[in-house]
C-alpha atoms as a PDB file:
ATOM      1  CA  UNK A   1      -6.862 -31.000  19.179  1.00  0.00           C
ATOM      2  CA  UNK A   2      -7.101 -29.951  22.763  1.00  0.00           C
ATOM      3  CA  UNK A   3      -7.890 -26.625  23.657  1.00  0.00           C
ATOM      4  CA  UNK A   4      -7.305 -25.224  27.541  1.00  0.00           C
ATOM      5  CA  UNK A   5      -7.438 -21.975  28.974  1.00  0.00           C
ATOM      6  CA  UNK A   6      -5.801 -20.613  32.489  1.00  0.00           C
ATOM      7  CA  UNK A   7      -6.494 -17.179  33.706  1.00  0.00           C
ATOM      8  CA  UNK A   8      -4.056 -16.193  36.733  1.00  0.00           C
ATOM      9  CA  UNK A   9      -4.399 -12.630  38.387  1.00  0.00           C
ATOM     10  CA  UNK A  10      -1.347 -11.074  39.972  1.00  0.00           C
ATOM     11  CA  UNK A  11      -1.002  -8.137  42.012  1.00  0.00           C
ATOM     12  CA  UNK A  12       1.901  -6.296  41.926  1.00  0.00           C
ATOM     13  CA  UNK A  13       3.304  -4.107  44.343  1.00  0.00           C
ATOM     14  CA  UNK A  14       0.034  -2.513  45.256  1.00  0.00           C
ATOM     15  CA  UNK A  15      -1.331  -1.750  41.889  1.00  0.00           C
ATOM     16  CA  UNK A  16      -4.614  -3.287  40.761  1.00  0.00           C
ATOM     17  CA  UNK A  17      -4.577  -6.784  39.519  1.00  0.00           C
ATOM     18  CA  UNK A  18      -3.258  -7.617  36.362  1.00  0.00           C
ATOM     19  CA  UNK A  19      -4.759 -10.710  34.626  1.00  0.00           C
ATOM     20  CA  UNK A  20      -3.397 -13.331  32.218  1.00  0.00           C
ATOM     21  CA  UNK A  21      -5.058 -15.829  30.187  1.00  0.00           C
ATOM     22  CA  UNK A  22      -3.073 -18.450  28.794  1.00  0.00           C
ATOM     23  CA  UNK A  23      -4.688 -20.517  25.994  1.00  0.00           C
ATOM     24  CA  UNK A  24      -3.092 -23.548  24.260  1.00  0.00           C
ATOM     25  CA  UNK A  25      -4.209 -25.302  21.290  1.00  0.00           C
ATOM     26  CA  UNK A  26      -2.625 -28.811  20.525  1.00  0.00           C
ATOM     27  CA  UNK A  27       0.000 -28.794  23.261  1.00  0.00           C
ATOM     28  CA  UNK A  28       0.063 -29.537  26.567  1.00  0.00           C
ATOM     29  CA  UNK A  29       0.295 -26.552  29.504  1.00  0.00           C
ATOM     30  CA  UNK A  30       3.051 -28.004  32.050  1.00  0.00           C
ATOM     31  CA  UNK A  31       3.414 -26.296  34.816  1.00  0.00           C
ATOM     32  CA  UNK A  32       7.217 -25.372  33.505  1.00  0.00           C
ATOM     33  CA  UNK A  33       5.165 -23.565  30.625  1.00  0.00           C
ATOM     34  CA  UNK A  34       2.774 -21.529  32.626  1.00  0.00           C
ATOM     35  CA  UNK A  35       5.237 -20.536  35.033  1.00  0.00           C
ATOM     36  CA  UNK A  36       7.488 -19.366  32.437  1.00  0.00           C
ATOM     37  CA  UNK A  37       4.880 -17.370  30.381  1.00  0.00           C
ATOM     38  CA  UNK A  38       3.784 -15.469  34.155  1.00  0.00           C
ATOM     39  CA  UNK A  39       7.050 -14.976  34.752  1.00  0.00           C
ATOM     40  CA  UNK A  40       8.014 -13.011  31.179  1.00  0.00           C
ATOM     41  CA  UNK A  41       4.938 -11.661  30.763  1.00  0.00           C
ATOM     42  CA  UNK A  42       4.225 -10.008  33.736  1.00  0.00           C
ATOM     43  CA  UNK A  43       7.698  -8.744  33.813  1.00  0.00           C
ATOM     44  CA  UNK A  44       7.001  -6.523  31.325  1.00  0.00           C
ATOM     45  CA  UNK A  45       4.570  -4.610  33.552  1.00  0.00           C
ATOM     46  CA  UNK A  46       6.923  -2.455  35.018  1.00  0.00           C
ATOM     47  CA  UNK A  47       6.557  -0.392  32.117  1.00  0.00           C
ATOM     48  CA  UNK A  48       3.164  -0.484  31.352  1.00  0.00           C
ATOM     49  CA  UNK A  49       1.674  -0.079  35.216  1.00  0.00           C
ATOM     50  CA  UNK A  50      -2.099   0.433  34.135  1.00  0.00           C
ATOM     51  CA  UNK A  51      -2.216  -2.831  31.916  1.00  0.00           C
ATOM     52  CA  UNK A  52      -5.872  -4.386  32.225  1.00  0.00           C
ATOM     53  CA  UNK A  53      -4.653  -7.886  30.827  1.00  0.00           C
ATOM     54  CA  UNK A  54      -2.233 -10.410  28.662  1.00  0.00           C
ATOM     55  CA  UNK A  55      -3.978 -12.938  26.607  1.00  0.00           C
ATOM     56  CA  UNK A  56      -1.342 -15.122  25.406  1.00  0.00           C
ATOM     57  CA  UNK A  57      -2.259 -18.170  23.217  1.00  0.00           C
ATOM     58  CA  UNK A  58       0.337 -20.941  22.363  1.00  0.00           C
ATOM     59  CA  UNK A  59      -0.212 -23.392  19.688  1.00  0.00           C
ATOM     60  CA  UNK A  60       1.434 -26.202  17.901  1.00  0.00           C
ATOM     61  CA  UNK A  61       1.252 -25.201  14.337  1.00  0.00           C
ATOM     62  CA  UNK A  62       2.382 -28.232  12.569  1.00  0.00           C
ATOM     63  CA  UNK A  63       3.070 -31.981  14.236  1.00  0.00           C
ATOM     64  CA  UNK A  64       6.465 -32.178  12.406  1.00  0.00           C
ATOM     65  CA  UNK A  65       9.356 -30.831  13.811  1.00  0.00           C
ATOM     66  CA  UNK A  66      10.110 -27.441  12.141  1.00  0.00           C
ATOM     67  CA  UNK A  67      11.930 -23.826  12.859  1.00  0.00           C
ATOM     68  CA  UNK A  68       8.108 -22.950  12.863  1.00  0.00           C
ATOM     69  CA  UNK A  69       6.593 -25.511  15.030  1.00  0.00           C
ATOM     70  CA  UNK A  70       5.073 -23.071  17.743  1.00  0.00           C
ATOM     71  CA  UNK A  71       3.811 -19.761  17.730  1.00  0.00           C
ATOM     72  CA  UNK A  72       3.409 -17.283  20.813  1.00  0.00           C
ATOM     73  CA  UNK A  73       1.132 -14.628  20.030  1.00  0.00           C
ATOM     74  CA  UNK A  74       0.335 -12.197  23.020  1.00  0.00           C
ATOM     75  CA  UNK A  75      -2.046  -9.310  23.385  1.00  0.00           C
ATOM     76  CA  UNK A  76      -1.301  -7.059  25.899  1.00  0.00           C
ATOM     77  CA  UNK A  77      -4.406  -4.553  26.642  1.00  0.00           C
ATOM     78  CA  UNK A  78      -3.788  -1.015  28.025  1.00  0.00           C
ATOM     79  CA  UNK A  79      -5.379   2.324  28.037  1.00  0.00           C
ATOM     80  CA  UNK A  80      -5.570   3.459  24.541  1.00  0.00           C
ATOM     81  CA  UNK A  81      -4.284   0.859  21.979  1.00  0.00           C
ATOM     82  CA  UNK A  82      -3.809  -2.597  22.640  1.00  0.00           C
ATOM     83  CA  UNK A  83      -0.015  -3.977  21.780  1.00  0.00           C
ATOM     84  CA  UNK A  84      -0.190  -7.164  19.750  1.00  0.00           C
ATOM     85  CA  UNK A  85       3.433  -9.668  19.770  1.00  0.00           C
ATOM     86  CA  UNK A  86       3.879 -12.641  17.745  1.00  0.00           C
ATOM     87  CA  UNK A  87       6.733 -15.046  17.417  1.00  0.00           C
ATOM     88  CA  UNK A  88       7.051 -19.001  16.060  1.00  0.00           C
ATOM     89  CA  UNK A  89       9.928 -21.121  16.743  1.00  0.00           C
ATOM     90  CA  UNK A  90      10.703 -24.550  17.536  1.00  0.00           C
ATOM     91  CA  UNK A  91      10.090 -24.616  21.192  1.00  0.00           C
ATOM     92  CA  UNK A  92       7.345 -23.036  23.029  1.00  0.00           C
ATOM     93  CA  UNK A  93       9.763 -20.970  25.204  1.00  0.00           C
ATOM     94  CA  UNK A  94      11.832 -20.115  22.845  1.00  0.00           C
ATOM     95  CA  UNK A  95       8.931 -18.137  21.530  1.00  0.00           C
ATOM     96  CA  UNK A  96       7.905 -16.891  24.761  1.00  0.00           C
ATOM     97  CA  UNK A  97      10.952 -15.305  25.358  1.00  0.00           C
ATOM     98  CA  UNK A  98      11.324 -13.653  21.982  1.00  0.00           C
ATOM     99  CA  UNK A  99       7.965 -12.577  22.095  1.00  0.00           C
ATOM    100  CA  UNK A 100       8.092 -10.987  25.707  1.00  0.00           C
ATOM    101  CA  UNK A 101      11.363  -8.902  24.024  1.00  0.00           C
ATOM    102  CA  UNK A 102       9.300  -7.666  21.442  1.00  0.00           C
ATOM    103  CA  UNK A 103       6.078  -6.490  23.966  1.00  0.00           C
ATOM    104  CA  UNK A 104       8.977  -4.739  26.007  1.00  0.00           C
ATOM    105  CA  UNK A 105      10.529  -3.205  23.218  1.00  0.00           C
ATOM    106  CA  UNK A 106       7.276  -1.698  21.969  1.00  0.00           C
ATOM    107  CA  UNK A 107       6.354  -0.577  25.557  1.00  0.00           C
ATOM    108  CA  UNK A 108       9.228   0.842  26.569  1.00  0.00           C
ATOM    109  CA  UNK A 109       9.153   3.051  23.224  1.00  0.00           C
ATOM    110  CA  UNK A 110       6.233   4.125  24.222  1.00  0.00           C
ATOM    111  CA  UNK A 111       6.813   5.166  27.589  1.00  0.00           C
ATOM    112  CA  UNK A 112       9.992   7.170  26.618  1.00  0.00           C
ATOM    113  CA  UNK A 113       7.515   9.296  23.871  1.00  0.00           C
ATOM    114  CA  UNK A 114       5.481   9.620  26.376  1.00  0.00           C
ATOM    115  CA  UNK A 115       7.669  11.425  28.618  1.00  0.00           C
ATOM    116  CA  UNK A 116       9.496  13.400  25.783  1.00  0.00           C
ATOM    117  CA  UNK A 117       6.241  15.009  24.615  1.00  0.00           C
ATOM    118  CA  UNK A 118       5.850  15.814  28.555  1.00  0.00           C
ATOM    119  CA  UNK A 119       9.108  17.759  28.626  1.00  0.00           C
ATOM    120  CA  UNK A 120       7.215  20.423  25.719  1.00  0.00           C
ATOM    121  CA  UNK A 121       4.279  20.872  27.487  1.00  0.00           C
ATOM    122  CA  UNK A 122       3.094  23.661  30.180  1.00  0.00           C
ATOM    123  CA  UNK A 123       3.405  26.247  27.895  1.00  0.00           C
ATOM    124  CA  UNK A 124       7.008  26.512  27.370  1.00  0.00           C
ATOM    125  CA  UNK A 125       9.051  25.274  23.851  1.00  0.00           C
ATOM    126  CA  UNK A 126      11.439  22.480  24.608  1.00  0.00           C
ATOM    127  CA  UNK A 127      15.004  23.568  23.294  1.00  0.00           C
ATOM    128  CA  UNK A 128      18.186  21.794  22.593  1.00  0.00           C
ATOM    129  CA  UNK A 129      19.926  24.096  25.087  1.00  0.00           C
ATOM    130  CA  UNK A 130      17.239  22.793  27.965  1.00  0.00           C
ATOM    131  CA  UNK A 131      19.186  19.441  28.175  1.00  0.00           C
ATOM    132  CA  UNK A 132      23.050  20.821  27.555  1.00  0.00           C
ATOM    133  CA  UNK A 133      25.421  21.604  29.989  1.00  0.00           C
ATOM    134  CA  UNK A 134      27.409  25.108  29.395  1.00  0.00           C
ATOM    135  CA  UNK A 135      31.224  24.616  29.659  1.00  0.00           C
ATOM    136  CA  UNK A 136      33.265  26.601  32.059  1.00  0.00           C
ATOM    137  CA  UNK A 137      34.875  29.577  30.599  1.00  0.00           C
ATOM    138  CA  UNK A 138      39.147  28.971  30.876  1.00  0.00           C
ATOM    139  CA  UNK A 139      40.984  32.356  31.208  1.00  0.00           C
ATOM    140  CA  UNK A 140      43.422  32.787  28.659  1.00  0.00           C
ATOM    141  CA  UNK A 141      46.797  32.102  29.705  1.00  0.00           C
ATOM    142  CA  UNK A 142      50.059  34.095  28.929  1.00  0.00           C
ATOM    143  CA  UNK A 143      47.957  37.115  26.927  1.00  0.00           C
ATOM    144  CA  UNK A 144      48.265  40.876  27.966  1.00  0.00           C
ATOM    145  CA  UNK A 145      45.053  42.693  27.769  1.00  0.00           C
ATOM    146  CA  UNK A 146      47.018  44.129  24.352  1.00  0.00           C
ATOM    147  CA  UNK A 147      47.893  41.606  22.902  1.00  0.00           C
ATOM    148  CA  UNK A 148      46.458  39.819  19.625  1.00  0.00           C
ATOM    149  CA  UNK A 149      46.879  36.426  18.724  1.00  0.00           C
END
């Protein structure tokens, strides 16, 4: 089997370069392939802006075609625990789009705990009542100040 690895680095918008190593074992890296995984995989770094890295390795599992012919697995490396993604299908990006999903998915639940457990800090108790809006008061139409319903 033949085993290649790319490492690209990318720099978005200003931040500090974000690199991603592509490995494949027993398939061939096109140019359609790479492109695709760069594409997906860095878009998912607009919600993880301190990501170090993406190691994604692709690899033809069995020589037969099968539902389970590739498999995508991706390691995305950030500040505190590393995310971890794996999907097989029959095409290569088939997998690399279903895997990209799930790394988004996971990162963008963590980024919305993130900023929830913000919301209780400072020294003040988040309540229900912090995110409602009060309803305007109607006045009560056709009643004397005597009256009773």
């Amino acid at each position: 089997m033949n085993k290649a690895k790319l490492t690209t680095k990318l720099v978005n918008r200003g931040k500090r370069p974000f690199e991603i190593s592509i490995t494949n074992l027993g398939i061939l890296l096109t140019e359609k392939l790479r492109a695709a995984v760069e594409q997906k995989i860095g878009r998912v770094r607009q919600y993880a802006p301190d990501a170090i890295r993406a190691v994604v390795d692709v690899q033809k599992t069995a020589n037969k075609k099968s539902p389970k012919q590739f498999r995508v697995f991706v390691r995305y490396e950030i500040p505190g625990y590393d995310l971890t993604a794996e999907h097989r299908a029959h095409e290569p990006l088939t997998a690399i789009d279903l895997v990209a999903e799930k790394i988004e998915r996971r990162l963008r639940k963590r980024k919305t705990a993130f900023l929830a457990g913000r919301l209780g800090r400072h020294g003040r108790p988040v309540r229900i009542t912090d995110f409602c809006v009060p309803l305007p008061q109607a006045p009560a139409q056709g009643l004397s100040a005597g009256a009773t319903i």
